[in-house]
C-alpha atoms as a PDB file:
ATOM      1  CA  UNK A   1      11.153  -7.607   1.145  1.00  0.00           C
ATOM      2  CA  UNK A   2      11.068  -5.296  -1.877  1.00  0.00           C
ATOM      3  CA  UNK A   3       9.797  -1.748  -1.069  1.00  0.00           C
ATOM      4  CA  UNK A   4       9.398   1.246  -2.181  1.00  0.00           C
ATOM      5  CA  UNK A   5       8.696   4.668  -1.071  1.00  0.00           C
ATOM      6  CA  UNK A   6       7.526   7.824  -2.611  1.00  0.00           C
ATOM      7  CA  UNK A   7       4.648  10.248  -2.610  1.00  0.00           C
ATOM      8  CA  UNK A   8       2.320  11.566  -5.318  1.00  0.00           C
ATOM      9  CA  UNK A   9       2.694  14.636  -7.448  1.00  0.00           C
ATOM     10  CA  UNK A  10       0.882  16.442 -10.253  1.00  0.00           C
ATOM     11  CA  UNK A  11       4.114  16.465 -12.163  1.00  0.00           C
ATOM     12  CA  UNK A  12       7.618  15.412 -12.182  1.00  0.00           C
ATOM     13  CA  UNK A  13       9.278  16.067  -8.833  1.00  0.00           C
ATOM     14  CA  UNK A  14      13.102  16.281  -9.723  1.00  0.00           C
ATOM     15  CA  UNK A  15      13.637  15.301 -12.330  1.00  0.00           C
ATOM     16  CA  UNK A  16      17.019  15.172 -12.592  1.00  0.00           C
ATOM     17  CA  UNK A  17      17.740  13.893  -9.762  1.00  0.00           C
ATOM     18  CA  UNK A  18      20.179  10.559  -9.126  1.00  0.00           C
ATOM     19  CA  UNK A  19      17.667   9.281  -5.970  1.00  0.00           C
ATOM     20  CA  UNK A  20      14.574  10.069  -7.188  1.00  0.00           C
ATOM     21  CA  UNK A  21      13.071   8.274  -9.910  1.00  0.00           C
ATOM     22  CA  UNK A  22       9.448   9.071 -11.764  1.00  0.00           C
ATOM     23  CA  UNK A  23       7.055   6.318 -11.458  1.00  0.00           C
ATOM     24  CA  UNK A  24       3.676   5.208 -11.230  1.00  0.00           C
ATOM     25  CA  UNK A  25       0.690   3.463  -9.741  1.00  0.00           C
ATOM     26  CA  UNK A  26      -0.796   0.396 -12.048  1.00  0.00           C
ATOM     27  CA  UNK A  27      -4.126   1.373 -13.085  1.00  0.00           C
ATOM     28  CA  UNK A  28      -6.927  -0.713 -11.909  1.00  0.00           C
ATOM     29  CA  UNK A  29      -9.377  -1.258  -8.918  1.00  0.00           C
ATOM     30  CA  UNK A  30      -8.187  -1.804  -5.401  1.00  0.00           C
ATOM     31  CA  UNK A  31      -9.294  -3.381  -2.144  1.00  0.00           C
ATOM     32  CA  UNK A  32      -9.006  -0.546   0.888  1.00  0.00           C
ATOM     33  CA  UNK A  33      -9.495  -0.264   4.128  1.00  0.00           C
ATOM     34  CA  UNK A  34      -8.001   1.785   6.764  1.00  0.00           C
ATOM     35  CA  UNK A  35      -6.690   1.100  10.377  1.00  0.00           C
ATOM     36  CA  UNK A  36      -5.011   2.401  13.270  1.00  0.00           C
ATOM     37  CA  UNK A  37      -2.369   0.274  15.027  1.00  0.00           C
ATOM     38  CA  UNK A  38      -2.340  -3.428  14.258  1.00  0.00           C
ATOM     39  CA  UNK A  39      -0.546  -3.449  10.705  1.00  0.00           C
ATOM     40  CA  UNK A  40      -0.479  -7.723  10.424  1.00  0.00           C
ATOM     41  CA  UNK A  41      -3.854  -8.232  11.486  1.00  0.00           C
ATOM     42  CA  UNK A  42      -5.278  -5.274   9.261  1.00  0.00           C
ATOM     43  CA  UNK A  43      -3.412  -6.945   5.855  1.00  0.00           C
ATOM     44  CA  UNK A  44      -4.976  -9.805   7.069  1.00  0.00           C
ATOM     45  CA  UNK A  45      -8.385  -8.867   7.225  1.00  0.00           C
ATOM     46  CA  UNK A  46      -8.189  -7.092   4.141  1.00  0.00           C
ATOM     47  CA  UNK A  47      -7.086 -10.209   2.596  1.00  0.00           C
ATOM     48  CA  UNK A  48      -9.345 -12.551   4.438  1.00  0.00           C
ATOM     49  CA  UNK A  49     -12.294  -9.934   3.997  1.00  0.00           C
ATOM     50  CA  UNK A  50     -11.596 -10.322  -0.158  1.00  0.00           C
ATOM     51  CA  UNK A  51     -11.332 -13.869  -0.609  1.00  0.00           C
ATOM     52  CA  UNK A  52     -14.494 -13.841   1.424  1.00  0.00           C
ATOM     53  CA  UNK A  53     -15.991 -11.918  -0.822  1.00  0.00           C
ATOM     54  CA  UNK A  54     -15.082 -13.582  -3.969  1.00  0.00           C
ATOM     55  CA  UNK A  55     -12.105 -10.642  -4.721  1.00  0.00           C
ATOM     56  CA  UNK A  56      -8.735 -11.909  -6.563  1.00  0.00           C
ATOM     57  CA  UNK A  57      -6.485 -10.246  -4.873  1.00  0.00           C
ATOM     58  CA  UNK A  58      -3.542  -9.240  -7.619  1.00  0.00           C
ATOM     59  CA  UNK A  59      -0.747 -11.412  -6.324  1.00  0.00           C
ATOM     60  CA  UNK A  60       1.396 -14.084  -6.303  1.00  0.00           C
ATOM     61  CA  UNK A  61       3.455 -16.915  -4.254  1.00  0.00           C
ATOM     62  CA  UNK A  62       7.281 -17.113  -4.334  1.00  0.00           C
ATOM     63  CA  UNK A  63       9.825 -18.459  -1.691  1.00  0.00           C
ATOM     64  CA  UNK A  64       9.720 -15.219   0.345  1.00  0.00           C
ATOM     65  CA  UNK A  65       6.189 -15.176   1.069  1.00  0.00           C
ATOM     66  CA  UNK A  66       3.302 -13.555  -1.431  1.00  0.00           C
ATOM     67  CA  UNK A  67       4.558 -11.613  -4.113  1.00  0.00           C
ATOM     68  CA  UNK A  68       1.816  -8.488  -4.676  1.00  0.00           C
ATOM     69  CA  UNK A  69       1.880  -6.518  -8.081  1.00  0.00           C
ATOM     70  CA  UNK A  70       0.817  -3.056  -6.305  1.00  0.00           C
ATOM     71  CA  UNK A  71       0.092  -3.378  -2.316  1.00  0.00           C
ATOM     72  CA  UNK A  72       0.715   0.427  -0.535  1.00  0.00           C
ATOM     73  CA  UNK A  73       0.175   2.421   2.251  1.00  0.00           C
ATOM     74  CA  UNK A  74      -1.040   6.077   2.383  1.00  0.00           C
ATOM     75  CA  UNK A  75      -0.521   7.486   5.937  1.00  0.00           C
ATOM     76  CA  UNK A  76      -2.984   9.661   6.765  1.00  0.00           C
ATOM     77  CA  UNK A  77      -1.684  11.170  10.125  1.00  0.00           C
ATOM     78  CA  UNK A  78       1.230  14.376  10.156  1.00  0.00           C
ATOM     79  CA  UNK A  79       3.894  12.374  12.585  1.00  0.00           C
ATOM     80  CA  UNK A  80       4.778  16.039  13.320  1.00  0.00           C
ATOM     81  CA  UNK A  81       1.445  16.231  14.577  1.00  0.00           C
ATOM     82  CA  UNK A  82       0.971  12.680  15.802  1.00  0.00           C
ATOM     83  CA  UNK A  83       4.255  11.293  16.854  1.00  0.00           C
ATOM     84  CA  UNK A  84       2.849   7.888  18.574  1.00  0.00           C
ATOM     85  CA  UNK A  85       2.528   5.593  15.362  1.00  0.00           C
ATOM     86  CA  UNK A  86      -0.259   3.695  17.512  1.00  0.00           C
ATOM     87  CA  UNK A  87      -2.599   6.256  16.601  1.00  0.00           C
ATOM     88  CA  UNK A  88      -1.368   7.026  12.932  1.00  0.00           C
ATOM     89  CA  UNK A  89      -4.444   6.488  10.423  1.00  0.00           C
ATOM     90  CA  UNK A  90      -3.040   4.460   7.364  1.00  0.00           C
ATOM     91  CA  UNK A  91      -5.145   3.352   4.810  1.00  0.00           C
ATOM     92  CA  UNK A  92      -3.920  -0.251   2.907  1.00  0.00           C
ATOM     93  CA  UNK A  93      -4.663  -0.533  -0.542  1.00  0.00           C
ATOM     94  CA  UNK A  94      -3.878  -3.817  -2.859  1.00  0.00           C
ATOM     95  CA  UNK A  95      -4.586  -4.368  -6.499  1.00  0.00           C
ATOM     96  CA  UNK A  96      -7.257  -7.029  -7.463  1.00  0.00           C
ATOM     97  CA  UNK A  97      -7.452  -8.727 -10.860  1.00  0.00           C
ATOM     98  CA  UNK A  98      -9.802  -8.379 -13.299  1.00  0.00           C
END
């Protein structure tokens, strides 16, 4: 699995920095749904609610498993706040073609 992690700024966040790199999100529309609990069966239904609905999901196969060109997760929950991740809020968001 290839992942990345990072957060959103309105400007460079160190930029100097050897660990942290500047990027971005692709532009584009995106399916979205949020979920508590129940991460595989949530991408799931967002993915089985889209092809039901006629949306090209942005992705592709390789030997790993499906290959997406932007799939992330915004959590929504403080885990200082909420430490149980059973009852984080995360909201799953994957690029669909044009």
């Amino acid at each position: 699995m290839d992942l990345e992690a990072g957060y959103f700024t309105a400007g460079t966040a160190h930029p100097n920095h050897p660990r942290f790199q500047a990027g971005s999100m692709p532009a584009g529309s995106y399916a979205t749904m949020k979920y508590r609990d129940h991460a595989r069966r949530a991408n799931q239904a967002l993915q089985d609610w889209a092809r039901d609905n006629g949306i090209m999901l942005d992705r592709g196969s390789v030997a790993e498993g499906d290959e997406f060109a932007c799939r992330y997760e915004a959590f929504w929950t403080d885990p200082t706040v909420e430490p149980r991740k059973t009852r984080w809020t995360v909201e799953l968001s994957i690029l669909v073609t044009k």
